[in-house]
C-alpha atoms as a PDB file:
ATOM      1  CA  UNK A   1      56.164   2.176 -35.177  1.00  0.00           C
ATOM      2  CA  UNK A   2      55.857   1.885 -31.291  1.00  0.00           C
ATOM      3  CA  UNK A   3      53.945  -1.501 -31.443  1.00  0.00           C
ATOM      4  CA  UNK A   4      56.349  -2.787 -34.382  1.00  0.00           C
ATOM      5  CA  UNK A   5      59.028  -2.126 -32.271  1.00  0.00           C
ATOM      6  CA  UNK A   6      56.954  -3.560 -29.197  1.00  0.00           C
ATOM      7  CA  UNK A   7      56.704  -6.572 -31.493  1.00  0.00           C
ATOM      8  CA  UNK A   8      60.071  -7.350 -32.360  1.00  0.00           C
ATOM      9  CA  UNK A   9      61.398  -6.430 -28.300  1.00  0.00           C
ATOM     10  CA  UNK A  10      58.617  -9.312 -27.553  1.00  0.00           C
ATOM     11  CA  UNK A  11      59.519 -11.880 -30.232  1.00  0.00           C
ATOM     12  CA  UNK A  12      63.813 -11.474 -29.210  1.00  0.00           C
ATOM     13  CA  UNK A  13      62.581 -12.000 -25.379  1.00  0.00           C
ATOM     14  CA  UNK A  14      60.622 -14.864 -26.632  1.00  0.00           C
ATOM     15  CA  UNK A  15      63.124 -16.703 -28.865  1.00  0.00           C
ATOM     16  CA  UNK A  16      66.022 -16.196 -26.918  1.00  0.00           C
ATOM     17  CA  UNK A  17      64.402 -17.410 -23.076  1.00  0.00           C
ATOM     18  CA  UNK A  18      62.252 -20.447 -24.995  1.00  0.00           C
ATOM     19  CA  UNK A  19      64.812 -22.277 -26.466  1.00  0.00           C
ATOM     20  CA  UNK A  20      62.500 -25.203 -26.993  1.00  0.00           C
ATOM     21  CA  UNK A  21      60.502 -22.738 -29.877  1.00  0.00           C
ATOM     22  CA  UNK A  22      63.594 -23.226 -32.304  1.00  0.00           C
ATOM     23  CA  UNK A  23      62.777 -27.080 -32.438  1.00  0.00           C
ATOM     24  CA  UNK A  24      60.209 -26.368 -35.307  1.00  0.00           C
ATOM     25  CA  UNK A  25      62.643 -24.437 -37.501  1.00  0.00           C
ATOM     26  CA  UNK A  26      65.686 -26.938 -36.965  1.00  0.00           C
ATOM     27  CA  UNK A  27      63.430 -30.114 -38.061  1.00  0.00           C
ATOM     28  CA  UNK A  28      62.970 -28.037 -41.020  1.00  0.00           C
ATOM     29  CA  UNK A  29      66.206 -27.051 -41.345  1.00  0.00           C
ATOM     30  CA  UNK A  30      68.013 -30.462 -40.688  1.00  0.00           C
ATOM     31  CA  UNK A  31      65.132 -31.961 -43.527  1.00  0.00           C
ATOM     32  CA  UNK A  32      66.476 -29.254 -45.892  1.00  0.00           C
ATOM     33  CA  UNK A  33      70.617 -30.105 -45.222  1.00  0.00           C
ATOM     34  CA  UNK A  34      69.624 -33.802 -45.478  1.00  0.00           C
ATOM     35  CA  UNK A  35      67.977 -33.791 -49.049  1.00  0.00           C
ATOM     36  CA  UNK A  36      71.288 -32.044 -50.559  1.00  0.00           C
ATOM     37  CA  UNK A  37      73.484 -34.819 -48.765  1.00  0.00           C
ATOM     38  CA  UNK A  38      71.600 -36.902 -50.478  1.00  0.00           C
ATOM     39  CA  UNK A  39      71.996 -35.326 -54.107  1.00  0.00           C
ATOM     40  CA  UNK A  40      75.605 -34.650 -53.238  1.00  0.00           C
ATOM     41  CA  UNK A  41      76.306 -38.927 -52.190  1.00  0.00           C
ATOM     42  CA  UNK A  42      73.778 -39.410 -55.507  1.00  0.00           C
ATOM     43  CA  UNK A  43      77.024 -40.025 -57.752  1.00  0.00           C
ATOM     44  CA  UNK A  44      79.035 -41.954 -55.208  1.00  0.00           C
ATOM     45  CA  UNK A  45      78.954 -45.699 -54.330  1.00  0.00           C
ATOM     46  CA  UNK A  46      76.932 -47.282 -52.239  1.00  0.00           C
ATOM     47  CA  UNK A  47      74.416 -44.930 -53.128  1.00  0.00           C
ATOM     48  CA  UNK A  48      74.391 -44.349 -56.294  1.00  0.00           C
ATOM     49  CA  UNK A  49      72.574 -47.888 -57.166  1.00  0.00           C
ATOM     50  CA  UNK A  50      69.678 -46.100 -55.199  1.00  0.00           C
ATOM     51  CA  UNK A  51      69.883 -42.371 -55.325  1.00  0.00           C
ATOM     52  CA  UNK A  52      71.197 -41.945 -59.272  1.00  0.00           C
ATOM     53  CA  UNK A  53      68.293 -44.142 -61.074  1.00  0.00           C
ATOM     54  CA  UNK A  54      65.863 -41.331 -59.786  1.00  0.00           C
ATOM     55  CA  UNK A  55      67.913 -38.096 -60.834  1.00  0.00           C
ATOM     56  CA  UNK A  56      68.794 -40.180 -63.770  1.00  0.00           C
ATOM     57  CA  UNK A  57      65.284 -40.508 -65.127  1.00  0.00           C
ATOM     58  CA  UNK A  58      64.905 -36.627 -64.356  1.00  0.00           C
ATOM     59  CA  UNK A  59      67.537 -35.032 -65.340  1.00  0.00           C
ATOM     60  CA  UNK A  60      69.464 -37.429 -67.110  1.00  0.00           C
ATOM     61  CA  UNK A  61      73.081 -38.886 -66.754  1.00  0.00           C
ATOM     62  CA  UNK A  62      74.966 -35.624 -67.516  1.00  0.00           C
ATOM     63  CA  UNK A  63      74.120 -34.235 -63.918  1.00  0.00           C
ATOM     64  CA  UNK A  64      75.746 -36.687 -61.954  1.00  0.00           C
ATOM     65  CA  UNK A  65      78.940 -35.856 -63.344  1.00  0.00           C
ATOM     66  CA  UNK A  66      81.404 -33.221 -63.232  1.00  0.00           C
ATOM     67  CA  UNK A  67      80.824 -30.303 -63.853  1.00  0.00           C
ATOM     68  CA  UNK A  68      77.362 -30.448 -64.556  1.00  0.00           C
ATOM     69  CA  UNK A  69      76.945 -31.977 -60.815  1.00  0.00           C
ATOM     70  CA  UNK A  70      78.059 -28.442 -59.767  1.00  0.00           C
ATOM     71  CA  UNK A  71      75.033 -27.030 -61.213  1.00  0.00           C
ATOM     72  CA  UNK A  72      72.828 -29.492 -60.493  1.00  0.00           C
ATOM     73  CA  UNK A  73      73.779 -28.843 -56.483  1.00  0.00           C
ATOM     74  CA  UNK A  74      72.849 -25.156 -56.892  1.00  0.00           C
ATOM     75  CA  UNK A  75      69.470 -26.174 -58.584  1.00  0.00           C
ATOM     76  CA  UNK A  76      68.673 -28.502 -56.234  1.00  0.00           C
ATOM     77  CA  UNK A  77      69.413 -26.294 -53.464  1.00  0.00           C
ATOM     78  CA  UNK A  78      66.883 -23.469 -55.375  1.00  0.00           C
ATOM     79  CA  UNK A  79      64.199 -25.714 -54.495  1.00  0.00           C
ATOM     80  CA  UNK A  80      65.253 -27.532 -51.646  1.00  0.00           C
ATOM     81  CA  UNK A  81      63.551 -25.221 -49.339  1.00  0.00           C
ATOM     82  CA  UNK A  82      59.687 -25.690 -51.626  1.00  0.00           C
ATOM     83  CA  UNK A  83      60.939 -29.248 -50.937  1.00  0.00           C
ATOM     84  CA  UNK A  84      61.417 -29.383 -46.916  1.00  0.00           C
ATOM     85  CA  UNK A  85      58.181 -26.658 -46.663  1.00  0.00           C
ATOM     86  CA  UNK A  86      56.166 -29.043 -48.309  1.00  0.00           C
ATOM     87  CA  UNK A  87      57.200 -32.136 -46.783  1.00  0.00           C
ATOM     88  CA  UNK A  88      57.452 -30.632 -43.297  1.00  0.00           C
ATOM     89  CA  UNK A  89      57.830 -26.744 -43.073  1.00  0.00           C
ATOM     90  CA  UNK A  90      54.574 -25.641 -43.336  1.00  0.00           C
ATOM     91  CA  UNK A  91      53.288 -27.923 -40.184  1.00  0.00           C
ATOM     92  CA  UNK A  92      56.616 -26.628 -38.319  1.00  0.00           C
ATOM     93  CA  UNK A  93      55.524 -23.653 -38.834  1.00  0.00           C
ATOM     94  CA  UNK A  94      52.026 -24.333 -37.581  1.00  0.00           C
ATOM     95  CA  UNK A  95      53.343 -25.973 -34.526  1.00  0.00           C
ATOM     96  CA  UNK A  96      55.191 -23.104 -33.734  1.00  0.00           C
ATOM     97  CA  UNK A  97      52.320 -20.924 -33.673  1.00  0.00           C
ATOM     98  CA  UNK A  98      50.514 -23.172 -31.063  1.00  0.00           C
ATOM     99  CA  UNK A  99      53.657 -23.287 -28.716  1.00  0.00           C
ATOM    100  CA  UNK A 100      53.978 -19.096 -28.967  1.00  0.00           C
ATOM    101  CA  UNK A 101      50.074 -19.945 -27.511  1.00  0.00           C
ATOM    102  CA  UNK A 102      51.323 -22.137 -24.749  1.00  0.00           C
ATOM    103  CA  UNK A 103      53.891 -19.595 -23.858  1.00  0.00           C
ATOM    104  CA  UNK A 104      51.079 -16.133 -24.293  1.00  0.00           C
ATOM    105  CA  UNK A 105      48.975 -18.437 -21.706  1.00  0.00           C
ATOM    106  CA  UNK A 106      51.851 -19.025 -19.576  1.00  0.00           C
ATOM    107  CA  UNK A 107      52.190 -23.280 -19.858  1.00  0.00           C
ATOM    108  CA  UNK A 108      55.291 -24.899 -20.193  1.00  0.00           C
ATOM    109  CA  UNK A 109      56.009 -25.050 -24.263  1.00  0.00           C
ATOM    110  CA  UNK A 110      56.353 -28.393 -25.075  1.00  0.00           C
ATOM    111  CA  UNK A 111      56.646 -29.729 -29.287  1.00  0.00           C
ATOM    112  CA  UNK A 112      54.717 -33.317 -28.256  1.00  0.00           C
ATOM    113  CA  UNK A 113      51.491 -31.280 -26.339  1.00  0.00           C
ATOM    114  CA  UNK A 114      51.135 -28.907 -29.788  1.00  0.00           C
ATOM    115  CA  UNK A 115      51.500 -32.278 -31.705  1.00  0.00           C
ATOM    116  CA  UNK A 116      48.776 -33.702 -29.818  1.00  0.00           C
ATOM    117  CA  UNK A 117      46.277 -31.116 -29.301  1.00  0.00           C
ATOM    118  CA  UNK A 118      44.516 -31.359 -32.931  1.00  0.00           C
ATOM    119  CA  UNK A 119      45.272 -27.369 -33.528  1.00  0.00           C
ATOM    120  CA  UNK A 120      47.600 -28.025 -36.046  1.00  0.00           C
ATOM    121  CA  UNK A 121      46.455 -29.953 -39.081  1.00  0.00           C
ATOM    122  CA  UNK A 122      49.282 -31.325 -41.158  1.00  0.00           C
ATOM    123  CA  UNK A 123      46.879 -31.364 -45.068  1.00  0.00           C
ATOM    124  CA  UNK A 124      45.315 -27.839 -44.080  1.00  0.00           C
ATOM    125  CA  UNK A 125      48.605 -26.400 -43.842  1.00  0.00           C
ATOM    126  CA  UNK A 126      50.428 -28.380 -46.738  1.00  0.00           C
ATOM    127  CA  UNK A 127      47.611 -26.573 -48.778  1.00  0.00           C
ATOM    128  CA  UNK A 128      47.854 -22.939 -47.320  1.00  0.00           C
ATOM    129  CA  UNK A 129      51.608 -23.348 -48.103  1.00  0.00           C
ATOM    130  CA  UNK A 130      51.122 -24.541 -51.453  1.00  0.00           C
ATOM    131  CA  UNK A 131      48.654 -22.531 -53.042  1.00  0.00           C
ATOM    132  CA  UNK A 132      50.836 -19.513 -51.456  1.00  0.00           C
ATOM    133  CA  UNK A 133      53.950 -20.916 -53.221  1.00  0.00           C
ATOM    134  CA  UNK A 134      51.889 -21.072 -56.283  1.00  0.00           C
ATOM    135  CA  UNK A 135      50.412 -17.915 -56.163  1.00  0.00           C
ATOM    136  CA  UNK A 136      53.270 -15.998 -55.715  1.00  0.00           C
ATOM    137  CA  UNK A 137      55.811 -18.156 -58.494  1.00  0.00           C
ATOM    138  CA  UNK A 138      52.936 -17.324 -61.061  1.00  0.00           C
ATOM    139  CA  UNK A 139      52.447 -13.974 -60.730  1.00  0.00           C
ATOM    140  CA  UNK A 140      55.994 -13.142 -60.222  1.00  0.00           C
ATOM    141  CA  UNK A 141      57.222 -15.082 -63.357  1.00  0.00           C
ATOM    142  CA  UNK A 142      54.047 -13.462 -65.447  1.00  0.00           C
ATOM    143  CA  UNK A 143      55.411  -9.817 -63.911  1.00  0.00           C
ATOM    144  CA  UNK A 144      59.003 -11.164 -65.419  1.00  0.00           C
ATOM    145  CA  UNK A 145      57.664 -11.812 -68.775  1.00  0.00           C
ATOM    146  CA  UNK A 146      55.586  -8.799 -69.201  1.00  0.00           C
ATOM    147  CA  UNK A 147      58.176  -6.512 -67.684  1.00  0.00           C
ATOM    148  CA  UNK A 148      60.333  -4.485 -69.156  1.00  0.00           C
ATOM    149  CA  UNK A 149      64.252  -5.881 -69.294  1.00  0.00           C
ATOM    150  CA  UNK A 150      65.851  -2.676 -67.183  1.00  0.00           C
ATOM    151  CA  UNK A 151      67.291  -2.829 -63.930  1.00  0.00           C
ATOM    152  CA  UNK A 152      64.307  -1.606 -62.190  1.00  0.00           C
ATOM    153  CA  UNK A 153      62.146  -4.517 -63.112  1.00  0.00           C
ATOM    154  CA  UNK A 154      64.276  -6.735 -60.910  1.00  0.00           C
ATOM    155  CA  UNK A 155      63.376  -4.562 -58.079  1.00  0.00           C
ATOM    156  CA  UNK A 156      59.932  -3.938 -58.856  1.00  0.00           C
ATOM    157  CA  UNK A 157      59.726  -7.483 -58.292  1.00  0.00           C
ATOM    158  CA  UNK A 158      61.388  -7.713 -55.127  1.00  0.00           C
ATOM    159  CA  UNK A 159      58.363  -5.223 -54.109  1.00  0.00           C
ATOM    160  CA  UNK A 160      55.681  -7.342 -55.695  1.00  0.00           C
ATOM    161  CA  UNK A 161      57.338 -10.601 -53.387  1.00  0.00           C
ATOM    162  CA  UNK A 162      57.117  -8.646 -50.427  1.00  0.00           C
ATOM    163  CA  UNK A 163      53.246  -7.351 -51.184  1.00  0.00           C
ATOM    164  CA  UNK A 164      52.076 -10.756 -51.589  1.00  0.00           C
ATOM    165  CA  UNK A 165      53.692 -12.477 -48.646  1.00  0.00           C
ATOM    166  CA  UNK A 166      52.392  -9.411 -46.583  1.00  0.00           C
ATOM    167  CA  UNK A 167      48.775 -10.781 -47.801  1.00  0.00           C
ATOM    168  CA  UNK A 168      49.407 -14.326 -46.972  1.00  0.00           C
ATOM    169  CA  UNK A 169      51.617 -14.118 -44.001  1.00  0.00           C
ATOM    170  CA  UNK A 170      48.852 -14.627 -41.596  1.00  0.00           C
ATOM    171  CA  UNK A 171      47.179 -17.830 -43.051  1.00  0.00           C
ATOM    172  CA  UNK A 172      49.035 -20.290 -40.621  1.00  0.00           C
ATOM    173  CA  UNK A 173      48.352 -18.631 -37.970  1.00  0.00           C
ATOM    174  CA  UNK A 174      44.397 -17.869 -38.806  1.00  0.00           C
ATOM    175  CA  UNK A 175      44.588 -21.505 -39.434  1.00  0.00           C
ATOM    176  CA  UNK A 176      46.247 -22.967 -36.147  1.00  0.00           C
ATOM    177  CA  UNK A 177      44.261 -20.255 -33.648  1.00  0.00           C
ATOM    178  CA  UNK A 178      40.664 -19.714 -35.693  1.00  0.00           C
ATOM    179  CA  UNK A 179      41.074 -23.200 -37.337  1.00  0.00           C
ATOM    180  CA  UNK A 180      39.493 -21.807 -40.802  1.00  0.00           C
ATOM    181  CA  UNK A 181      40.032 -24.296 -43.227  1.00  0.00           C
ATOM    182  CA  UNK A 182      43.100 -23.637 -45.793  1.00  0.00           C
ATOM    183  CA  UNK A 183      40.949 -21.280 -48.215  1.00  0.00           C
ATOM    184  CA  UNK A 184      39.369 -19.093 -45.466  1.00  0.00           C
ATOM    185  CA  UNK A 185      42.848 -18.900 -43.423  1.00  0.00           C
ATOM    186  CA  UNK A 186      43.876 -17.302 -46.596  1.00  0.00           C
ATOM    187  CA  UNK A 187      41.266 -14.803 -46.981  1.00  0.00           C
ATOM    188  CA  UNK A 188      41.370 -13.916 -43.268  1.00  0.00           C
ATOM    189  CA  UNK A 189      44.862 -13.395 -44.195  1.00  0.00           C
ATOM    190  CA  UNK A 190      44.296 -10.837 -46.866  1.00  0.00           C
ATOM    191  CA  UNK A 191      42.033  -9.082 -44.658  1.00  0.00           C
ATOM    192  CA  UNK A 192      44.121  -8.600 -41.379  1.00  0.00           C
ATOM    193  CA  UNK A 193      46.880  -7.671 -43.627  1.00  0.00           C
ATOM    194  CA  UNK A 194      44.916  -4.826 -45.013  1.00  0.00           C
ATOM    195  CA  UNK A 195      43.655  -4.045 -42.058  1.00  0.00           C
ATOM    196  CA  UNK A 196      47.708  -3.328 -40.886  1.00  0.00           C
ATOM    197  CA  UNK A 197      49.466  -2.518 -44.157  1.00  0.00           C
ATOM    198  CA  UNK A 198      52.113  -0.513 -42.778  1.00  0.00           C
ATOM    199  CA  UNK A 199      53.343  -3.028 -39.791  1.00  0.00           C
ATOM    200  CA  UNK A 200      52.724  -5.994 -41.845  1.00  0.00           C
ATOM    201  CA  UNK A 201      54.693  -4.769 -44.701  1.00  0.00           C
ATOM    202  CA  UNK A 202      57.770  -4.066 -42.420  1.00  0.00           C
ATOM    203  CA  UNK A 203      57.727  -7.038 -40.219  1.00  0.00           C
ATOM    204  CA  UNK A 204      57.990  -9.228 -43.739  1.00  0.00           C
ATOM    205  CA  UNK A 205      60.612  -6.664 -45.079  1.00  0.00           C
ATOM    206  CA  UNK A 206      62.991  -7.176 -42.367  1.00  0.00           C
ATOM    207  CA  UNK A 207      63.355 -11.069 -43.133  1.00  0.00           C
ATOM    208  CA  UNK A 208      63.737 -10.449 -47.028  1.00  0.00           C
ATOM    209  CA  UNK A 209      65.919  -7.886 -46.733  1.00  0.00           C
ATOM    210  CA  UNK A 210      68.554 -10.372 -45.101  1.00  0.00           C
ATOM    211  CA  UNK A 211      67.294 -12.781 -48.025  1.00  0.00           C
END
């Protein structure tokens, strides 16, 4: 508990004197806002001509109107965030690793020098993102089929999201500073995790609790 805690003291010091390591997350973030502006203008002129053919040919007509548009916004915003990791979030993510390294070795952090230093590959990521996505939407929606309908399921698979991004939370990283390619960044993954259940399974707890 004394290094968890050492941990989280280090990362608040961290975040809060290097401003500059919030860049990766608000890219990601402003990506996310901008693809539900663009749902939300779908239905409106000048856009629509451009934006509604798209949806239209997805999800047909009936979501571009009220009050089905309602819905459509909250399913859209469901998997806005796959969306924005796919397109971008997973390589924030890796870039933000290799500026925590230029601050650990005391350089100035800087976004453009981690763009340009060939740590961070953008497909290598993409993939360790991806098959973790996948991973963990199968096996959770198999655990919802096979599972009992009681309260406690729902919870049960709470736990079961937590265990398996405790496995896979280190893949970036083992990526980005070991540069294993996106299947051995995984399995290095699994290892270190088991190698520190307990901290691992707290650090990731924290986050989805607030989730």
């Amino acid at each position: 508990m004394r290094a968890l805690w050492s941990s989280l003291c280090d990362l608040g010091r961290l975040t809060g004197s290097q401003r500059r390591l919030w860049l990766p997350f608000l890219i990601t973030a402003t990506l996310e806002i901008f693809l539900l502006v663009l749902v939300w203008l779908a239905p409106h002129a000048p856009f629509s001509s451009v934006l509604a053919p798209p949806i239209r040919f997805f999800f047909s007509d009936r979501v571009l109107h009220y009050p089905l548009h309602l819905w459509f916004m909250y399913f859209v915003m469901k998997h806005t965030n796959a969306a924005a990791a796919i397109l971008v979030g997973a390589f924030m993510s890796g870039l933000a690793c290799a500026m925590v390294a230029q601050a650990r070795q005391n350089k100035p952090i800087s976004l453009r020098t981690a763009l340009i230093s060939g740590h961070v590959h953008y497909g290598r990521l993409t993939l360790i993102w991806g098959s973790t996505w996948l991973i963990a939407k199968g096996l959770i929606k198999l655990f919802m089929l096979v599972a009992p309908k009681v309260p406690a399921s729902f919870w049960m698979a709470v736990a079961l999201s937590i265990v398996l991004q405790s496995l896979l939370v280190y893949a970036i990283p083992a990526a980005v500073f070991e540069q294993r390619t996106w299947w051995r960044a995984l399995l290095r993954s699994v290892k270190e995790s088991l190698r520190h259940p307990v901290s691992t399974v707290l650090i990731v707890t924290l986050p989805s609790a607030l989730v």
